[in-house]
PDB file of N, CA and C in Angstrom:
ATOM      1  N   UNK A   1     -11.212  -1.806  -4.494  1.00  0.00           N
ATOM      2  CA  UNK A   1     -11.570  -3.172  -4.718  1.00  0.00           C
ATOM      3  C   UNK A   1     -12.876  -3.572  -4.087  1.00  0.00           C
ATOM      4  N   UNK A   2     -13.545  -2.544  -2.841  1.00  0.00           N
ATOM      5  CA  UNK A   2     -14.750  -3.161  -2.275  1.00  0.00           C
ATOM      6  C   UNK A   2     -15.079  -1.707  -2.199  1.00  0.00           C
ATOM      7  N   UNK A   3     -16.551  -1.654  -1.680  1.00  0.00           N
ATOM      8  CA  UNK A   3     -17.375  -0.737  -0.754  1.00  0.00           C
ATOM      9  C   UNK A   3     -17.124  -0.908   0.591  1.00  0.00           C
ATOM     10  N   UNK A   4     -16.615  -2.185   1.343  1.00  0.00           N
ATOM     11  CA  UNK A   4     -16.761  -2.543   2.138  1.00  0.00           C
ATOM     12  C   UNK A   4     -15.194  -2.547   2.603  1.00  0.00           C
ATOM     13  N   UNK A   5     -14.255  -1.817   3.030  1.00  0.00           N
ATOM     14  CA  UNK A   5     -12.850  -2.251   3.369  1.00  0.00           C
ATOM     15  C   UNK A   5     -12.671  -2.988   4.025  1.00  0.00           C
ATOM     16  N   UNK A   6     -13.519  -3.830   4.681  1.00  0.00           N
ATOM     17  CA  UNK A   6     -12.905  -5.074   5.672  1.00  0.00           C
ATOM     18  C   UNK A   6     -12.908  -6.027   5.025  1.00  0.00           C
ATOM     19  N   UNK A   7     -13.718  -5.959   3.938  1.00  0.00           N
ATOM     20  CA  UNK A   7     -13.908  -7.422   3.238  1.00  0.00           C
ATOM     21  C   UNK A   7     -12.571  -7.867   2.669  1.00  0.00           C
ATOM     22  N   UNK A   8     -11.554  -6.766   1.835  1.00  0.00           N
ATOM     23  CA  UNK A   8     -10.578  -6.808   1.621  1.00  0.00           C
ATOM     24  C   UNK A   8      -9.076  -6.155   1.821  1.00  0.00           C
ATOM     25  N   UNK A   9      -9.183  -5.635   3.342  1.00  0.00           N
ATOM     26  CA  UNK A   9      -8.230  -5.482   3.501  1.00  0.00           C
ATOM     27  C   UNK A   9      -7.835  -5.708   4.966  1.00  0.00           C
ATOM     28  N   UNK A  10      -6.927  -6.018   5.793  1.00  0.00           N
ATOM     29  CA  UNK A  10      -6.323  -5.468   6.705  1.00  0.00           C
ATOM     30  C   UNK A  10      -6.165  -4.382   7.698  1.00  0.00           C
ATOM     31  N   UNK A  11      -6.813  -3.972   8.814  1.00  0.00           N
ATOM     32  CA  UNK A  11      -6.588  -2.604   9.108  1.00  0.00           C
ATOM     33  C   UNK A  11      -6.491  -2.834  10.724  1.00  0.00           C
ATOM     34  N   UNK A  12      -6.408  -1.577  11.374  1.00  0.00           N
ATOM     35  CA  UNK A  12      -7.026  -2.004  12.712  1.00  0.00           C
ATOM     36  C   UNK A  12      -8.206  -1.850  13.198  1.00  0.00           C
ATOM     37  N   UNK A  13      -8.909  -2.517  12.324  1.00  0.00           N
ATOM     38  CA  UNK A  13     -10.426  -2.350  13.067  1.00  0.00           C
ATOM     39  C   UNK A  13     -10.750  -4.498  12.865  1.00  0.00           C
ATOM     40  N   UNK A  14      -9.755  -5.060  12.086  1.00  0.00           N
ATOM     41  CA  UNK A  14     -10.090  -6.417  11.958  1.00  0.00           C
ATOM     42  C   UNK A  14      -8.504  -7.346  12.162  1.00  0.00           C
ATOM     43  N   UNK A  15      -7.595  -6.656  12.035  1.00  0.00           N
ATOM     44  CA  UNK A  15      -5.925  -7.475  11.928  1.00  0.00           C
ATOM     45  C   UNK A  15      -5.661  -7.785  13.536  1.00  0.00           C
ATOM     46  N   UNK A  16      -5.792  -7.524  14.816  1.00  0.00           N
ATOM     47  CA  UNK A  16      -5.352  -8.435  15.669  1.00  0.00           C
ATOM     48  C   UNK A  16      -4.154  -7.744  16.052  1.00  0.00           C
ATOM     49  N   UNK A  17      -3.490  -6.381  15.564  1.00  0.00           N
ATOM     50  CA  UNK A  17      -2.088  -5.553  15.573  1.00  0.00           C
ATOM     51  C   UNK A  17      -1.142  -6.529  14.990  1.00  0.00           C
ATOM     52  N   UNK A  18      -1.233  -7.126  13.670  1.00  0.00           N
ATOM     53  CA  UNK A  18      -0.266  -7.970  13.585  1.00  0.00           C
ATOM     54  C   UNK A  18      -0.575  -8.214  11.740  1.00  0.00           C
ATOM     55  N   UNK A  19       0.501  -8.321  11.030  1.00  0.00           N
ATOM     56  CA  UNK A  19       0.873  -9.009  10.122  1.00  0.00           C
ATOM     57  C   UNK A  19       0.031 -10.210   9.727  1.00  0.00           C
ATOM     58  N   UNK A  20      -0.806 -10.306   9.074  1.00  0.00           N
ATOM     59  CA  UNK A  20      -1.980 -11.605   8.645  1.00  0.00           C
ATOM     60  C   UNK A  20      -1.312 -12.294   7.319  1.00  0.00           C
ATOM     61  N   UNK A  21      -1.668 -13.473   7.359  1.00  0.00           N
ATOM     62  CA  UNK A  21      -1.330 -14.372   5.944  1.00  0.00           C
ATOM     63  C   UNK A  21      -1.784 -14.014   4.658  1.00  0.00           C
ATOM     64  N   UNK A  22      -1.345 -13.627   3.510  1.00  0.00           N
ATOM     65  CA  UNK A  22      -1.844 -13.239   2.541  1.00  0.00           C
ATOM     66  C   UNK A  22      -3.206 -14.051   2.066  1.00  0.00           C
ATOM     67  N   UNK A  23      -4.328 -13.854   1.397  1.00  0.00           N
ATOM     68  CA  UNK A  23      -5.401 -14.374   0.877  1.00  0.00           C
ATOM     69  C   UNK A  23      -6.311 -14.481   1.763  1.00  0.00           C
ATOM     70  N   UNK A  24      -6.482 -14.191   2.802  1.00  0.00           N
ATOM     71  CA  UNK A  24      -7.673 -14.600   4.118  1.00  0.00           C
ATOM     72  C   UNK A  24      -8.561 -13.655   3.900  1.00  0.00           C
ATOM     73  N   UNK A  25      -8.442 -12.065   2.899  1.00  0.00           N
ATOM     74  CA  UNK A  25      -9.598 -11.617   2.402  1.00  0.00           C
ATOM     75  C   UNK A  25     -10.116 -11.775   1.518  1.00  0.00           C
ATOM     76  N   UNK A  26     -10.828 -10.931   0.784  1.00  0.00           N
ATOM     77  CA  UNK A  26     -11.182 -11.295  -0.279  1.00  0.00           C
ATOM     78  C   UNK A  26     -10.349 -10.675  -1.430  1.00  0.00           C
ATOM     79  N   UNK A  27     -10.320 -11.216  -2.797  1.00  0.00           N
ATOM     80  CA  UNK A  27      -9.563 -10.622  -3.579  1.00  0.00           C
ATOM     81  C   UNK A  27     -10.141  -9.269  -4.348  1.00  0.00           C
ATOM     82  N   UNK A  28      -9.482  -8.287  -5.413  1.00  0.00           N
ATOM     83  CA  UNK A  28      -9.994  -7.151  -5.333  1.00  0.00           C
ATOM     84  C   UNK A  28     -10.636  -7.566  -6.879  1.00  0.00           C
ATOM     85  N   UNK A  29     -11.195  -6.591  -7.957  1.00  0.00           N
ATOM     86  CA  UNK A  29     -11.916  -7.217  -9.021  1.00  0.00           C
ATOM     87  C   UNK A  29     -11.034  -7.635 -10.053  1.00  0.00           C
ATOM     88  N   UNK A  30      -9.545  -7.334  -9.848  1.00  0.00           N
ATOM     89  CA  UNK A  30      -8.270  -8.189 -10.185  1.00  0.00           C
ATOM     90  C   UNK A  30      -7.969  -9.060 -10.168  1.00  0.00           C
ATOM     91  N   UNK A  31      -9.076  -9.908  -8.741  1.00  0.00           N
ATOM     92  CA  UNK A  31      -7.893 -11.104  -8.700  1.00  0.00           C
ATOM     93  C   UNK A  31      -7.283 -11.031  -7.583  1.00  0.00           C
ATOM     94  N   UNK A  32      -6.670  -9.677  -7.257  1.00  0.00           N
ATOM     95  CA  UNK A  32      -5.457  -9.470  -6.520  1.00  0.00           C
ATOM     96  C   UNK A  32      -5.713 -10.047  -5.018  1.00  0.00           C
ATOM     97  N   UNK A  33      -5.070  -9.883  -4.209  1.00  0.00           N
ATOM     98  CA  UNK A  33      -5.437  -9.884  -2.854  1.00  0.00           C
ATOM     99  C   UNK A  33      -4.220  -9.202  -2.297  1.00  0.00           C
ATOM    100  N   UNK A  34      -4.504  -8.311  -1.076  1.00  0.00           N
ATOM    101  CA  UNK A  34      -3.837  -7.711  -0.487  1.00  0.00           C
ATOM    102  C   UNK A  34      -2.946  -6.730  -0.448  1.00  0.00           C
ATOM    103  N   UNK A  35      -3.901  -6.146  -1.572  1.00  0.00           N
ATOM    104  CA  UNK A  35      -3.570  -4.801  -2.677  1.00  0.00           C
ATOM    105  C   UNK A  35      -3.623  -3.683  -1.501  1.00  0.00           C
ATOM    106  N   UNK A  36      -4.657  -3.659  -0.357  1.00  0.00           N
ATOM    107  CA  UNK A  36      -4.727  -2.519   0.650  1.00  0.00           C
ATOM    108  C   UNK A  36      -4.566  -3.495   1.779  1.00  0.00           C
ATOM    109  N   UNK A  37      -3.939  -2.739   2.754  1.00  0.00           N
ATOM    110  CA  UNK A  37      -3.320  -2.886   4.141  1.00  0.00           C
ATOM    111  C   UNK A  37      -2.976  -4.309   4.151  1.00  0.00           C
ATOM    112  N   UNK A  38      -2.612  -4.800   5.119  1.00  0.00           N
ATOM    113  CA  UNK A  38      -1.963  -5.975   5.679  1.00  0.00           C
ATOM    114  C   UNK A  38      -0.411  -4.909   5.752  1.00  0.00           C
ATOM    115  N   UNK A  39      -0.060  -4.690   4.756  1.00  0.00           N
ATOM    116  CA  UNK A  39       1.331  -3.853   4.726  1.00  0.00           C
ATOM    117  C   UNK A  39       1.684  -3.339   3.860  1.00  0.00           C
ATOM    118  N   UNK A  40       2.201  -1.900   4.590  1.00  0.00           N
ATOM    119  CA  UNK A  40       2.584  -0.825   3.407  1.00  0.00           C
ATOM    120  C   UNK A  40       3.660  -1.723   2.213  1.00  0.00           C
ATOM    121  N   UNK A  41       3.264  -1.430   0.824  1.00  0.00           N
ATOM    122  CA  UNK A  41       3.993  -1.536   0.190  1.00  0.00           C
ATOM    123  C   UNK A  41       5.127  -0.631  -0.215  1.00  0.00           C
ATOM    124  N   UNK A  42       6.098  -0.901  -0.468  1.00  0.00           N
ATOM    125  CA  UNK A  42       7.265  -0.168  -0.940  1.00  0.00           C
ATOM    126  C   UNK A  42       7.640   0.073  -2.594  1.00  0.00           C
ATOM    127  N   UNK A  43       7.463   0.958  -2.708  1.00  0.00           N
ATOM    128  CA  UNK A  43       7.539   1.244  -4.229  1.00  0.00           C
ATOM    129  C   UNK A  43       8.707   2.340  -4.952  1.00  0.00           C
ATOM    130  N   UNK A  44       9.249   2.045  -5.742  1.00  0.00           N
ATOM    131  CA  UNK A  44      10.271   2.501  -6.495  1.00  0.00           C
ATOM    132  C   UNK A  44      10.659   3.948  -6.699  1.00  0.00           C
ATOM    133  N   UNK A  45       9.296   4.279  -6.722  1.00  0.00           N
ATOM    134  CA  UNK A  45       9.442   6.330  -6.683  1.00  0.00           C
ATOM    135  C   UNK A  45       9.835   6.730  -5.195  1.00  0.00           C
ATOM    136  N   UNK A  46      10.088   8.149  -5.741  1.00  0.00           N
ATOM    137  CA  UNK A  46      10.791   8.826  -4.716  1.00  0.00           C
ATOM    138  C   UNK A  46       9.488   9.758  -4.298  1.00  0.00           C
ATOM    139  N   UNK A  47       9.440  10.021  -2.956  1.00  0.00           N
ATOM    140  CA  UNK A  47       8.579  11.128  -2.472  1.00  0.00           C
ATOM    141  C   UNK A  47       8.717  12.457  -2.542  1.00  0.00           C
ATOM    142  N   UNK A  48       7.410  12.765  -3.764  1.00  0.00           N
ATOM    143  CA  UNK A  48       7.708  14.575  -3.961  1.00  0.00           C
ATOM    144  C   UNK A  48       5.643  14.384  -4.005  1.00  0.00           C
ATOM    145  N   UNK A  49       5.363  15.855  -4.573  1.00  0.00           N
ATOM    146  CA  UNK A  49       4.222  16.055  -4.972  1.00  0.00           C
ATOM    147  C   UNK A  49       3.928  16.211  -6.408  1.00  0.00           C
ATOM    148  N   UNK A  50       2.779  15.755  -6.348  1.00  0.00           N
ATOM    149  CA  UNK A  50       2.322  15.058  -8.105  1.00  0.00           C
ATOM    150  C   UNK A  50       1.720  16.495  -8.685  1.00  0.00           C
ATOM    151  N   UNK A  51       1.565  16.367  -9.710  1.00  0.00           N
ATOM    152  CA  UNK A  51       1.253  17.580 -10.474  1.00  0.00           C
ATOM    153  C   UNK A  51      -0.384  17.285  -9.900  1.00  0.00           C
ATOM    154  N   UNK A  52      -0.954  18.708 -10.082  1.00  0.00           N
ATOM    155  CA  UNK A  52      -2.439  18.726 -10.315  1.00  0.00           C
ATOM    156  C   UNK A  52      -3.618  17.906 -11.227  1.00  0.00           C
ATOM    157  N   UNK A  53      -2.977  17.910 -12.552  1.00  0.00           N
ATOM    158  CA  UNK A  53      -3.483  17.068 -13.405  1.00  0.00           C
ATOM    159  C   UNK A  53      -3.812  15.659 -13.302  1.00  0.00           C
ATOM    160  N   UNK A  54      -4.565  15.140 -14.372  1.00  0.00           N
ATOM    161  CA  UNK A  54      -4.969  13.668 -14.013  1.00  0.00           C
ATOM    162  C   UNK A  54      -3.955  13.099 -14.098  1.00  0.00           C
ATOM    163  N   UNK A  55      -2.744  12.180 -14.196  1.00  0.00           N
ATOM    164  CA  UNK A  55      -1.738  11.091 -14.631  1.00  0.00           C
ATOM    165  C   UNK A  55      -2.144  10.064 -14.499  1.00  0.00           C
ATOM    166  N   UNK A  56      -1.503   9.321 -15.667  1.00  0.00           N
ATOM    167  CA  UNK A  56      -1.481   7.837 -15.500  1.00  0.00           C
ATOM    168  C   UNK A  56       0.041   7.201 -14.911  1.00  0.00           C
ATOM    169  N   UNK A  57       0.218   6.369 -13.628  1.00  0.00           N
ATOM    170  CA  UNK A  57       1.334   6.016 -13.669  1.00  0.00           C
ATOM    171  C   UNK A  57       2.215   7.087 -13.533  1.00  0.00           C
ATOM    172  N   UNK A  58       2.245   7.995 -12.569  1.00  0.00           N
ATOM    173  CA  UNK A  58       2.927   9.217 -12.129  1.00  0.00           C
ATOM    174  C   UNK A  58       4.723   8.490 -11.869  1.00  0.00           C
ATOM    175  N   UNK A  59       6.017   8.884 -11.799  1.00  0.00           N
ATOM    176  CA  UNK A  59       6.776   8.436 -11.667  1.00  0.00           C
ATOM    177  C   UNK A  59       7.508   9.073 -10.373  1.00  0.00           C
ATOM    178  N   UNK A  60       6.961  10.616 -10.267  1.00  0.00           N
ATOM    179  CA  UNK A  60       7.087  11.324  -8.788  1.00  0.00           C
ATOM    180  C   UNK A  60       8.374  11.797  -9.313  1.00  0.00           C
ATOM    181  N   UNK A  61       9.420  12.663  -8.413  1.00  0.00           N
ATOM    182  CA  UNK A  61      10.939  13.286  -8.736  1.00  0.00           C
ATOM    183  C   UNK A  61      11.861  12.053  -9.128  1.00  0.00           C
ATOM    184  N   UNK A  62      12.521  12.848  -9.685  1.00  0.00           N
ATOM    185  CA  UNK A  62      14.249  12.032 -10.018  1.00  0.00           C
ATOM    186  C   UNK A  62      14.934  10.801  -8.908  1.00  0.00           C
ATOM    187  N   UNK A  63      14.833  12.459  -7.701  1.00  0.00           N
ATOM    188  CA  UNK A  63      15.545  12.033  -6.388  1.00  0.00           C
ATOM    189  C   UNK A  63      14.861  12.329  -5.438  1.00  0.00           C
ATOM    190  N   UNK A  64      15.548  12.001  -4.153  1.00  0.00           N
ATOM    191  CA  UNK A  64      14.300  12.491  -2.946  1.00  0.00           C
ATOM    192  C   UNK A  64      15.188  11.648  -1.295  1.00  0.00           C
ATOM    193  N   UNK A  65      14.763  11.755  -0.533  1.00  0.00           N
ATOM    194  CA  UNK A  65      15.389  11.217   0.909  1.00  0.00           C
ATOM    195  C   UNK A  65      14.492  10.562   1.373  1.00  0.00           C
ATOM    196  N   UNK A  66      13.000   9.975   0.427  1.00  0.00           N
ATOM    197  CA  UNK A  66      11.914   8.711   1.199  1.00  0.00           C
ATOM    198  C   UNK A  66      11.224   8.350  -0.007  1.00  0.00           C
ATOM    199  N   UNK A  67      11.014   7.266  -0.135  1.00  0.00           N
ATOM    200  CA  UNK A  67      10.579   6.619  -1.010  1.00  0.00           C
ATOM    201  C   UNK A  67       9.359   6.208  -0.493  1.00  0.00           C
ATOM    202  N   UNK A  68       8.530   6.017  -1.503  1.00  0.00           N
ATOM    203  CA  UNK A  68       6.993   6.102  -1.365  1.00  0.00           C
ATOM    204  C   UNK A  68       6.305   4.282  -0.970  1.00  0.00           C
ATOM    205  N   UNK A  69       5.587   5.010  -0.113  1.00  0.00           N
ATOM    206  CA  UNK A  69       4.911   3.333   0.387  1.00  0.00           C
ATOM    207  C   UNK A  69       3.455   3.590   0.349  1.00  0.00           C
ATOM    208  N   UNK A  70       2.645   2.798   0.015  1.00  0.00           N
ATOM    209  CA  UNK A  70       1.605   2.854  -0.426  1.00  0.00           C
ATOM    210  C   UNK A  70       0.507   1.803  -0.164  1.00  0.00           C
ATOM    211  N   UNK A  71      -1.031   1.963   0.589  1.00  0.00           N
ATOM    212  CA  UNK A  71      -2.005   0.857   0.601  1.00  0.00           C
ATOM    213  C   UNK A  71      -2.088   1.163   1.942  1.00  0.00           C
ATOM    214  N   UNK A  72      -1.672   1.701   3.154  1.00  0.00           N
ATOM    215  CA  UNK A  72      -1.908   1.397   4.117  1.00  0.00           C
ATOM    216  C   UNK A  72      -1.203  -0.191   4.610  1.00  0.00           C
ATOM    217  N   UNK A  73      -1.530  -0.576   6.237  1.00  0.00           N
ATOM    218  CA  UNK A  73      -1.334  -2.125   7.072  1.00  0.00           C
ATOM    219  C   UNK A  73      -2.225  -2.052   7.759  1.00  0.00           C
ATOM    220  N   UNK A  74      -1.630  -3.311   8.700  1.00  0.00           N
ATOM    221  CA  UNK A  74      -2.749  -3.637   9.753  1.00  0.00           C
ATOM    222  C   UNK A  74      -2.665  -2.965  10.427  1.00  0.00           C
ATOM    223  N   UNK A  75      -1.923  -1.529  10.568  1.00  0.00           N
ATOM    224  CA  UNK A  75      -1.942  -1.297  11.854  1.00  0.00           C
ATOM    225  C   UNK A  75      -2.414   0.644  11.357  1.00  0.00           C
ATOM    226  N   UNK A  76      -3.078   0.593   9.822  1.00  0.00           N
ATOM    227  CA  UNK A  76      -3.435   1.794   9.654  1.00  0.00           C
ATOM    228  C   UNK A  76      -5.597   1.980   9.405  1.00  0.00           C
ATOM    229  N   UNK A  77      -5.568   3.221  10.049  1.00  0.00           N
ATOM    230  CA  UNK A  77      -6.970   3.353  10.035  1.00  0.00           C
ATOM    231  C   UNK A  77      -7.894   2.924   8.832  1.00  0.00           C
ATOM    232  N   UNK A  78      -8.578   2.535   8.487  1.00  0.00           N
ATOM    233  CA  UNK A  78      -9.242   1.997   7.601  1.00  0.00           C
ATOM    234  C   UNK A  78      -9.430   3.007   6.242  1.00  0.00           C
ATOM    235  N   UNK A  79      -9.544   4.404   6.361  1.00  0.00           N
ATOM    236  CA  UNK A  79      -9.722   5.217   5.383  1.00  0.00           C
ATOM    237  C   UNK A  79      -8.487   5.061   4.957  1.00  0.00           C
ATOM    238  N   UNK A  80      -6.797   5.212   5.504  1.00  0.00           N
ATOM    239  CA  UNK A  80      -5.811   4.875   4.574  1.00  0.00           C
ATOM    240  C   UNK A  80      -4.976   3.632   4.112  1.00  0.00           C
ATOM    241  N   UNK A  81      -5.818   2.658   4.039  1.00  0.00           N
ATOM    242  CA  UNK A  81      -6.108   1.412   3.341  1.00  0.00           C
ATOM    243  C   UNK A  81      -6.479   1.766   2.016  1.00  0.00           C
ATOM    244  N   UNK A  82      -5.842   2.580   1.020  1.00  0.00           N
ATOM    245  CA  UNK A  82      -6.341   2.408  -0.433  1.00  0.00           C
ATOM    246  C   UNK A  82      -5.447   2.849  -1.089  1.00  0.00           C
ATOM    247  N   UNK A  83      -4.867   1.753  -2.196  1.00  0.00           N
ATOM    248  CA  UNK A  83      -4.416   1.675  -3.462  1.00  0.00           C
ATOM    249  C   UNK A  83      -3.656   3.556  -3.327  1.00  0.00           C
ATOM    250  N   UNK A  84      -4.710   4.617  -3.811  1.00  0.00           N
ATOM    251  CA  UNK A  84      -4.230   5.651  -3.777  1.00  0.00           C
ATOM    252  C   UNK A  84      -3.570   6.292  -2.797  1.00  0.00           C
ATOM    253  N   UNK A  85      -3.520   5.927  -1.298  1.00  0.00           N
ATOM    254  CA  UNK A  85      -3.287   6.587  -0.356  1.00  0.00           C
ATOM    255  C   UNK A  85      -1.417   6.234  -0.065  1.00  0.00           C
ATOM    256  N   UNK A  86      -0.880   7.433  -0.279  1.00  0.00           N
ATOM    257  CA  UNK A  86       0.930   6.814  -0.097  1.00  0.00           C
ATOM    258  C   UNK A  86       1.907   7.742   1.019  1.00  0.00           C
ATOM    259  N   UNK A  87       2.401   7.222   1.767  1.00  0.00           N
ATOM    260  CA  UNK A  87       3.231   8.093   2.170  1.00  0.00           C
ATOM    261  C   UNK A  87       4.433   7.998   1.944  1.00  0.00           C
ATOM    262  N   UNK A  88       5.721   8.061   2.768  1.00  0.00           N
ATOM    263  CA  UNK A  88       6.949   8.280   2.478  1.00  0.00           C
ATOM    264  C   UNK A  88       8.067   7.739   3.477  1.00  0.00           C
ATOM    265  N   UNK A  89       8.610   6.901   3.377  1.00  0.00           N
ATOM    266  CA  UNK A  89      10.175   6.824   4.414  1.00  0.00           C
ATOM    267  C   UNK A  89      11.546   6.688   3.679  1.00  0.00           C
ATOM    268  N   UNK A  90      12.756   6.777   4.400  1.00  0.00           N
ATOM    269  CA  UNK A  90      13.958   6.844   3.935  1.00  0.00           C
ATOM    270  C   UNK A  90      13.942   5.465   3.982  1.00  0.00           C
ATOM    271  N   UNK A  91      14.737   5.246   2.824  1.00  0.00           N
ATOM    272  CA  UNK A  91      14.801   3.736   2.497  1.00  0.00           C
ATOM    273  C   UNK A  91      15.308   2.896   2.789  1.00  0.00           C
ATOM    274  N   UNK A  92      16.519   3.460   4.560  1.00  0.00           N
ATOM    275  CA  UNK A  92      16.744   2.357   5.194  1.00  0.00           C
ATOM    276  C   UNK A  92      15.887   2.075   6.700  1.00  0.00           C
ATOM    277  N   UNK A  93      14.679   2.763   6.585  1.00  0.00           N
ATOM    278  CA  UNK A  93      13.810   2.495   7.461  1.00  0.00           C
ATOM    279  C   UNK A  93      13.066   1.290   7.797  1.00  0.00           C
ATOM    280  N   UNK A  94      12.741   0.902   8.587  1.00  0.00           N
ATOM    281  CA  UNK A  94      12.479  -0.106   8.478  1.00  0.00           C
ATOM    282  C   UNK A  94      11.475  -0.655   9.853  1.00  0.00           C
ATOM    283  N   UNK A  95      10.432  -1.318   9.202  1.00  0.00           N
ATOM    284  CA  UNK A  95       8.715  -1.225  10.038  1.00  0.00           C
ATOM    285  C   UNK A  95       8.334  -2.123   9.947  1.00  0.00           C
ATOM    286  N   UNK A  96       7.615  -2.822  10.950  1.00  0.00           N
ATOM    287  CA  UNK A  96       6.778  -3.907  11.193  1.00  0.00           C
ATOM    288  C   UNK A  96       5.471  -4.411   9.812  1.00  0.00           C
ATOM    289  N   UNK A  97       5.541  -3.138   9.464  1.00  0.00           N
ATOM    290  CA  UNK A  97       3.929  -3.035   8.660  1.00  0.00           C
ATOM    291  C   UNK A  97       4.299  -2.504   7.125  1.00  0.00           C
ATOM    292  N   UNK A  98       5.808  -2.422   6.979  1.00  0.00           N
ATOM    293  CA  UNK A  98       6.438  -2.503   5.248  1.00  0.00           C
ATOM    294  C   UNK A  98       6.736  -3.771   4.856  1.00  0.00           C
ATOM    295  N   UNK A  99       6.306  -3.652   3.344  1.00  0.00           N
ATOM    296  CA  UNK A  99       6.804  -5.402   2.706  1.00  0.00           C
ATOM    297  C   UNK A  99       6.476  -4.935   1.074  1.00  0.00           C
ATOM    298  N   UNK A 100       6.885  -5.705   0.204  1.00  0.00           N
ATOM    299  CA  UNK A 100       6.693  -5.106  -1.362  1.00  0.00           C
ATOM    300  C   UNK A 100       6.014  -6.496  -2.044  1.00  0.00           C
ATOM    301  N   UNK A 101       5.865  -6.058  -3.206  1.00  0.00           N
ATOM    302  CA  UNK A 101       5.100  -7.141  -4.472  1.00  0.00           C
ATOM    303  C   UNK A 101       5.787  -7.331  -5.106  1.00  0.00           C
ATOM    304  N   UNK A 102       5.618  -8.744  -5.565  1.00  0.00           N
ATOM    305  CA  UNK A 102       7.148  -9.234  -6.376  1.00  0.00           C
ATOM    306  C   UNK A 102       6.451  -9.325  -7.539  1.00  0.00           C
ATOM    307  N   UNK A 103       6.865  -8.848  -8.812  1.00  0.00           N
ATOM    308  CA  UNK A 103       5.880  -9.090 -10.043  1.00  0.00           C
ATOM    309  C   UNK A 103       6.292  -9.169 -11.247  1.00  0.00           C
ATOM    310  N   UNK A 104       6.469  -9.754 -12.033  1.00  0.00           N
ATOM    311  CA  UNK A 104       6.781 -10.609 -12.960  1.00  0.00           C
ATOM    312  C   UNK A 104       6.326 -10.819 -14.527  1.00  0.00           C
ATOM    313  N   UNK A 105       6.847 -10.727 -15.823  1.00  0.00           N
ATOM    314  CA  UNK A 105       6.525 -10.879 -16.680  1.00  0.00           C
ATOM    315  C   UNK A 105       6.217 -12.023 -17.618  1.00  0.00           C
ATOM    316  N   UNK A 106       5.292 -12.415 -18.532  1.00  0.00           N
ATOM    317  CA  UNK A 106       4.985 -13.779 -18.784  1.00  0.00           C
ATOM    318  C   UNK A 106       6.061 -14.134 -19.668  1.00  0.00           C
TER     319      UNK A 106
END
């Protein structure tokens, strides 16, 4: 969304170690805001490894023991603050710096 990751996101080089109010950056060329860090998002796939190839919209394994969180928080280094960057927890884990997107059809 930037060249610049502070402009729009959350990390610890600008968050304060803490959870920030949504919109206080800037938005990404979406629109969006708070697409990277402020807090890992939680997302529906399960944690495996993606094929080599390009994909669109990868769906990851069937099953799995951590489900994928994604964008980086405030409390992650600034390089893994991005959209692409995801890792993994069991899904009754539970962190200061996880939260999800609620999203909706017209």
């Amino acid at each position: 969304g930037s060249n610049d990751i502070g402009m729009v996101a959350w990390n610890t080089n600008n968050s304060g170690n803490k959870t920030q109010p949504v919109g206080k950056r800037k938005p990404n060329e979406l629109g969006l805001y708070d697409m990277s860090g402020n807090v890992w998002e939680w997302c529906s796939d399960w944690k495996g490894i993606y094929p080599s190839e390009n994909q669109t919209n990868p769906a990851g394994p069937p099953s799995g023991s951590s489900r994928v969180v994604r964008g980086g928080s405030w409390g992650s280094f600034a390089q893994y603050c991005q959209v692409r960057f995801r890792d993994g927890n069991p899904p009754g884990h539970r962190n200061y710096g996880i939260g999800f997107r609620l999203a909706r059809t017209k």
